[in-house]
N, C-alpha and C. Protein backbone atom coordinates (compact mmCIF):
# COMPACT_ATOMS: atom_id res chain seq x y z
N UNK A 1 10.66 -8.59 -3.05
CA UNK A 1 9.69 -8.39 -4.11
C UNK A 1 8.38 -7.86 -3.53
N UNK A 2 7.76 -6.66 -4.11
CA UNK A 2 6.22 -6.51 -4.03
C UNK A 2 5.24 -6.90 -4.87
N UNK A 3 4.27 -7.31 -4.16
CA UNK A 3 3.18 -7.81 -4.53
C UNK A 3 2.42 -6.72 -5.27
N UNK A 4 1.84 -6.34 -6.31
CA UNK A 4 1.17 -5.02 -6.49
C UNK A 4 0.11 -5.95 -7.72
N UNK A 5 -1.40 -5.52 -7.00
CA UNK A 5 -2.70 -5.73 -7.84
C UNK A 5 -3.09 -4.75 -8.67
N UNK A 6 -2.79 -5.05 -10.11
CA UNK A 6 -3.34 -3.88 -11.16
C UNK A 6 -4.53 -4.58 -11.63
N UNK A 7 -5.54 -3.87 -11.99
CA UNK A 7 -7.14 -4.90 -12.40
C UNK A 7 -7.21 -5.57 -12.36
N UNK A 8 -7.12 -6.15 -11.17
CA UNK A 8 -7.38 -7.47 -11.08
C UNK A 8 -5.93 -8.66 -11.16
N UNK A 9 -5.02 -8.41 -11.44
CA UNK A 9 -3.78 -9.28 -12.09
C UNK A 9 -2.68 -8.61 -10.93
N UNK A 10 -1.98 -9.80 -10.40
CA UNK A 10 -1.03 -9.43 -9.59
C UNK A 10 -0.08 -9.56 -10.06
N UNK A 11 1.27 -8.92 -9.85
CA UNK A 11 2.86 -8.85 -10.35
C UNK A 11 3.47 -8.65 -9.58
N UNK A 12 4.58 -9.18 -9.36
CA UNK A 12 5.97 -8.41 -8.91
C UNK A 12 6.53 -8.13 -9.15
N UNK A 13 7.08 -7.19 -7.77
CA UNK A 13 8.04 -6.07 -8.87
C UNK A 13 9.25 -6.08 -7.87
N UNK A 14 10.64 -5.94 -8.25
CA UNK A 14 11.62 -5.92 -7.46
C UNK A 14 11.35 -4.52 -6.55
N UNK A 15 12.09 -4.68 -5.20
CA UNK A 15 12.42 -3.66 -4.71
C UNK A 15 13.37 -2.48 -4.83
N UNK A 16 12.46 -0.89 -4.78
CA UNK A 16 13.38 -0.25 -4.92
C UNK A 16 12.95 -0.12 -6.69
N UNK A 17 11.79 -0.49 -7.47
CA UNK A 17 11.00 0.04 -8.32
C UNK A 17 10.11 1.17 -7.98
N UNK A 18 10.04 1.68 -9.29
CA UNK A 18 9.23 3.23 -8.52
C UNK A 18 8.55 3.04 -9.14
N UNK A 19 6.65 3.80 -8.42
CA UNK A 19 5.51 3.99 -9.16
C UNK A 19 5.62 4.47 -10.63
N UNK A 20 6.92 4.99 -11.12
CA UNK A 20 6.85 5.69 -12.18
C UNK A 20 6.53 4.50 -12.86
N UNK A 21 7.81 3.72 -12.45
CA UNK A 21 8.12 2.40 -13.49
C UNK A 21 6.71 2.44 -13.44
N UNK A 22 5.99 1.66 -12.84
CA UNK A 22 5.03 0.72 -13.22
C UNK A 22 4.03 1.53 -14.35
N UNK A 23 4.08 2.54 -13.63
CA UNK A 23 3.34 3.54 -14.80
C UNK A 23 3.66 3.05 -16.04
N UNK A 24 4.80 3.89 -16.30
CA UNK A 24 5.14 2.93 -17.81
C UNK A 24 4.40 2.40 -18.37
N UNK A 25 4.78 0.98 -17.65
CA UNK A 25 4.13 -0.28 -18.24
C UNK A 25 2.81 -0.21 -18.91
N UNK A 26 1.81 0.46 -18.44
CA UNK A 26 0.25 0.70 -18.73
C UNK A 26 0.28 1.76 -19.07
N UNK A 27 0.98 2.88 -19.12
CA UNK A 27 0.60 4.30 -19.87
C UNK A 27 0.28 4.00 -21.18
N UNK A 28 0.32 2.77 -22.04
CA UNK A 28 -0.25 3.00 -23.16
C UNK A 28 -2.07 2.73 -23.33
N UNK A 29 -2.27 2.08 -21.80
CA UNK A 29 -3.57 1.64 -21.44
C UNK A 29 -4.35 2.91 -21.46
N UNK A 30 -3.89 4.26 -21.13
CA UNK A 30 -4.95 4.96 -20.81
C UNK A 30 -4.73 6.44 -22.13
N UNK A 31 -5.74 6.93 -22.16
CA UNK A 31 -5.67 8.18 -23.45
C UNK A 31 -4.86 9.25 -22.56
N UNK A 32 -4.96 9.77 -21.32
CA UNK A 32 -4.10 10.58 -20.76
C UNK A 32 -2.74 10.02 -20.23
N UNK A 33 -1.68 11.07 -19.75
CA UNK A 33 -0.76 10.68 -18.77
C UNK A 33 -0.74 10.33 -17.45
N UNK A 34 -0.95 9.62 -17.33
CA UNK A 34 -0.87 9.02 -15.97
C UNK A 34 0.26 10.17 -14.63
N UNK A 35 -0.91 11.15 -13.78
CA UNK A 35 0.21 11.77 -12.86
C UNK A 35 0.14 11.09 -11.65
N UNK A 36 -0.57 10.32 -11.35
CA UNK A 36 -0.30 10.04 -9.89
C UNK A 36 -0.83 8.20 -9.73
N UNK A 37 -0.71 8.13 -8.49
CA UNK A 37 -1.16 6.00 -8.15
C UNK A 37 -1.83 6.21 -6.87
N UNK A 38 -2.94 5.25 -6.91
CA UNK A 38 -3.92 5.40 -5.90
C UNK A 38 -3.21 4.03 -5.31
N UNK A 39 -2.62 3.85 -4.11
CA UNK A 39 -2.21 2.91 -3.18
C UNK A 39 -2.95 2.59 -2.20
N UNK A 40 -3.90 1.02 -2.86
CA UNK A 40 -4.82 1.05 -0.92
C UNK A 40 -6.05 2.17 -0.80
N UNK A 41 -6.03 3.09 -2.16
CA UNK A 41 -7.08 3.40 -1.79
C UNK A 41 -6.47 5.17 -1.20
N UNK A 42 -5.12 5.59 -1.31
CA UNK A 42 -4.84 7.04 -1.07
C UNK A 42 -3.77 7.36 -2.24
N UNK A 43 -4.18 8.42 -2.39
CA UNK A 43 -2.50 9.03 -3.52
C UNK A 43 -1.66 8.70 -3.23
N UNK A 44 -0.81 8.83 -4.14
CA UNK A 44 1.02 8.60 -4.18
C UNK A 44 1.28 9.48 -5.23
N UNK A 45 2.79 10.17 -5.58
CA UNK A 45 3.38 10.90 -6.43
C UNK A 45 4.12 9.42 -6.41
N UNK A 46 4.35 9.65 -8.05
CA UNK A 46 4.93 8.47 -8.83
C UNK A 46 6.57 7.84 -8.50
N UNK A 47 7.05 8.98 -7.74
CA UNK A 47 8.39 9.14 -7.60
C UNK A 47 8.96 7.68 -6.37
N UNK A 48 7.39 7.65 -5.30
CA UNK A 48 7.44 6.61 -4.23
C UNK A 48 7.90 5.37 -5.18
N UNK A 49 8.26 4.36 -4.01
CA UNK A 49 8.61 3.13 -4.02
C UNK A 49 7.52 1.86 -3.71
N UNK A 50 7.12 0.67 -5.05
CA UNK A 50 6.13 -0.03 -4.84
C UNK A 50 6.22 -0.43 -3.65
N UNK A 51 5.11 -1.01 -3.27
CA UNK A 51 5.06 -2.13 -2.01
C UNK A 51 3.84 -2.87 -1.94
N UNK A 52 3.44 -4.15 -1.47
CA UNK A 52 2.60 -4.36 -1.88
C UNK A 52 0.98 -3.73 -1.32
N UNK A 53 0.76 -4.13 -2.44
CA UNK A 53 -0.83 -3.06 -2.84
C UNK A 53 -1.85 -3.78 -3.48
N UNK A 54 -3.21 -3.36 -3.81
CA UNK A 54 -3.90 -2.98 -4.81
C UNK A 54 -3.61 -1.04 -5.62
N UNK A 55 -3.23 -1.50 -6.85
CA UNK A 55 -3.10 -0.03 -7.49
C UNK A 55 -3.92 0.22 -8.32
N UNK A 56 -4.58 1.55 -8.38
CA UNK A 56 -5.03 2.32 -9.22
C UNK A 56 -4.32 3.23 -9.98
N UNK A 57 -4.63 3.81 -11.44
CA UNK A 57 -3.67 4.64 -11.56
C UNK A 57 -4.72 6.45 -11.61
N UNK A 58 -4.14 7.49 -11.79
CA UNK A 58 -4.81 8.38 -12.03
C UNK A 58 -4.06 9.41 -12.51
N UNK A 59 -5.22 9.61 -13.77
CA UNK A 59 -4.58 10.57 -15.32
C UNK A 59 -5.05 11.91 -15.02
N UNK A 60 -4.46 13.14 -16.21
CA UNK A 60 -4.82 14.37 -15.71
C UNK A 60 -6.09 14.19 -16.51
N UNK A 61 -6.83 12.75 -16.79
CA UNK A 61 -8.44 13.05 -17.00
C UNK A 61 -9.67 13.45 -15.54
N UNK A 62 -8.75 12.74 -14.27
CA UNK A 62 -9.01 12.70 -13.18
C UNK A 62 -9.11 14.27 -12.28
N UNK A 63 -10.13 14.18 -11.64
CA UNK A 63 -10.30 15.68 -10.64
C UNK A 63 -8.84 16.10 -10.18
N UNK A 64 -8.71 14.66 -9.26
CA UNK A 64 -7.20 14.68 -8.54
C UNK A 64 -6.30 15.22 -9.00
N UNK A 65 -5.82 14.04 -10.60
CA UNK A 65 -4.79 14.34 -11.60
C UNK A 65 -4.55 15.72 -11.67
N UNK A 66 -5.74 16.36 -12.35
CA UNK A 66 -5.89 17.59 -12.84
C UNK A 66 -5.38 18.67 -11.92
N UNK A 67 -5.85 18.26 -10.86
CA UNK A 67 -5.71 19.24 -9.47
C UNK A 67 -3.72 19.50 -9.31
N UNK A 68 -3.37 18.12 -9.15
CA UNK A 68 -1.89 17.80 -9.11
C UNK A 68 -1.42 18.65 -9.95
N UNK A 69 -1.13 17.94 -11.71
CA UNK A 69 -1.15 18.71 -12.80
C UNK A 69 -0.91 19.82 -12.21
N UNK A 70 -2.35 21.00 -12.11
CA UNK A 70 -2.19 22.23 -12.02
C UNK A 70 -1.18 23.27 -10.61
N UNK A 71 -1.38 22.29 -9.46
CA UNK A 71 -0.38 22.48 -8.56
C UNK A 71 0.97 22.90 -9.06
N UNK A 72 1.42 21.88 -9.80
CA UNK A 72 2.66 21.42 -9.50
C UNK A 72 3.24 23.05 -10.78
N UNK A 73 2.21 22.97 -11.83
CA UNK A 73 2.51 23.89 -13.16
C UNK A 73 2.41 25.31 -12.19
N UNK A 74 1.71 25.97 -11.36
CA UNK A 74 1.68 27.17 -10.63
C UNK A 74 3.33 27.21 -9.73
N UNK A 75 4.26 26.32 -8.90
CA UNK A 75 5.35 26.03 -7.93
C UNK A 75 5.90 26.25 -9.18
N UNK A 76 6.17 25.78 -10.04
CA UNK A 76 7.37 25.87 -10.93
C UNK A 76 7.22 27.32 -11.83
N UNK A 77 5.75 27.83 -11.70
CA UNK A 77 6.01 29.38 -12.12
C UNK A 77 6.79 30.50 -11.15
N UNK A 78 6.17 29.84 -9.66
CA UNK A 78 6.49 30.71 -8.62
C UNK A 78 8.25 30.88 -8.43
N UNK A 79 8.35 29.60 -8.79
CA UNK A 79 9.65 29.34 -8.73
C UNK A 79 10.45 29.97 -9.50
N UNK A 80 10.48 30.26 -10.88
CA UNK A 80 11.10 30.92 -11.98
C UNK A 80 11.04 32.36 -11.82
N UNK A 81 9.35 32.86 -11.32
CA UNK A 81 9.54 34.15 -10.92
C UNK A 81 10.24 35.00 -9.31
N UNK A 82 10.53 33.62 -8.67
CA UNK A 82 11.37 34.31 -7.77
C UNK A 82 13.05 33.51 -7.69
N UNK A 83 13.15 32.73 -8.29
CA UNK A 83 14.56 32.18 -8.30
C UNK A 83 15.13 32.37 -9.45
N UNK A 84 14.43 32.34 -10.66
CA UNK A 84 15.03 31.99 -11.91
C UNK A 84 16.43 32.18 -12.25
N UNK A 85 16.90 33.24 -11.63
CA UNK A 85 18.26 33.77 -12.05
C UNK A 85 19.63 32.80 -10.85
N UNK A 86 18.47 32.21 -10.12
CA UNK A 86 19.87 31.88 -8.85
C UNK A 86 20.67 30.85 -9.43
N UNK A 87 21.91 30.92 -9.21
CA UNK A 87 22.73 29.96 -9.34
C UNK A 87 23.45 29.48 -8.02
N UNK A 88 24.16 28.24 -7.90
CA UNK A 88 25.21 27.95 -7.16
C UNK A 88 24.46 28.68 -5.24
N UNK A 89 23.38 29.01 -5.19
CA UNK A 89 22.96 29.06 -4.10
C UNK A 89 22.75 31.17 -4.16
N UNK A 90 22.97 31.70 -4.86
CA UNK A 90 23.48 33.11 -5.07
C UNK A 90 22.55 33.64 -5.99
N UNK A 91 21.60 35.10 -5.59
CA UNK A 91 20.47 35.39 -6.88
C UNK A 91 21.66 36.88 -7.02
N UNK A 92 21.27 36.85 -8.12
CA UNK A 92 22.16 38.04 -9.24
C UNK A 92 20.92 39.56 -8.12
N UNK A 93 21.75 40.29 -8.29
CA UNK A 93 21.71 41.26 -8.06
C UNK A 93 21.00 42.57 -8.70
């Protein structure tokens, strides 16, 4: 089990829970989506595995968020405009 401090209130969480989960739980806490978790005080992508912590969360109201957010929306253009067509490992011709 991890220990993880959200405002103040500690929980555990089984191992092998992901930051997403916990997200969840409080995404109704905040007016944005929650993209990323401040662990200790550094980022995390949501996808990591709890452990124990103090957590923060951070929305695309956040510099960071926003920054992420926009990262991630530019890779998945780049991506479509140079892969879009590949399949099975093979780009069409």
């Amino acid at each position: 089990m991890a220990l993880v401090k959200i405002h103040g209130i500690t929980k555990e969480y089984p191992e092998g829970t992901t930051w997403m989960e916990v997200a969840r739980e409080h995404q109704k806490e905040y007016e944005y989506d929650i993209l990323l978790v401040r662990v200790n005080g550094k980022l995390q992508e949501l996808h990591k595995q709890v452990k124990d912590c103090e957590l923060s969360f951070v929305t695309a109201k956040d510099k960071p968020g926003m920054s992420a957010y926009q990262r991630s929306a530019s890779l998945m253009m780049l991506k479509a405009q140079r892969g879009g067509s590949r399949q099975c490992g093979k780009a069409d011709d």
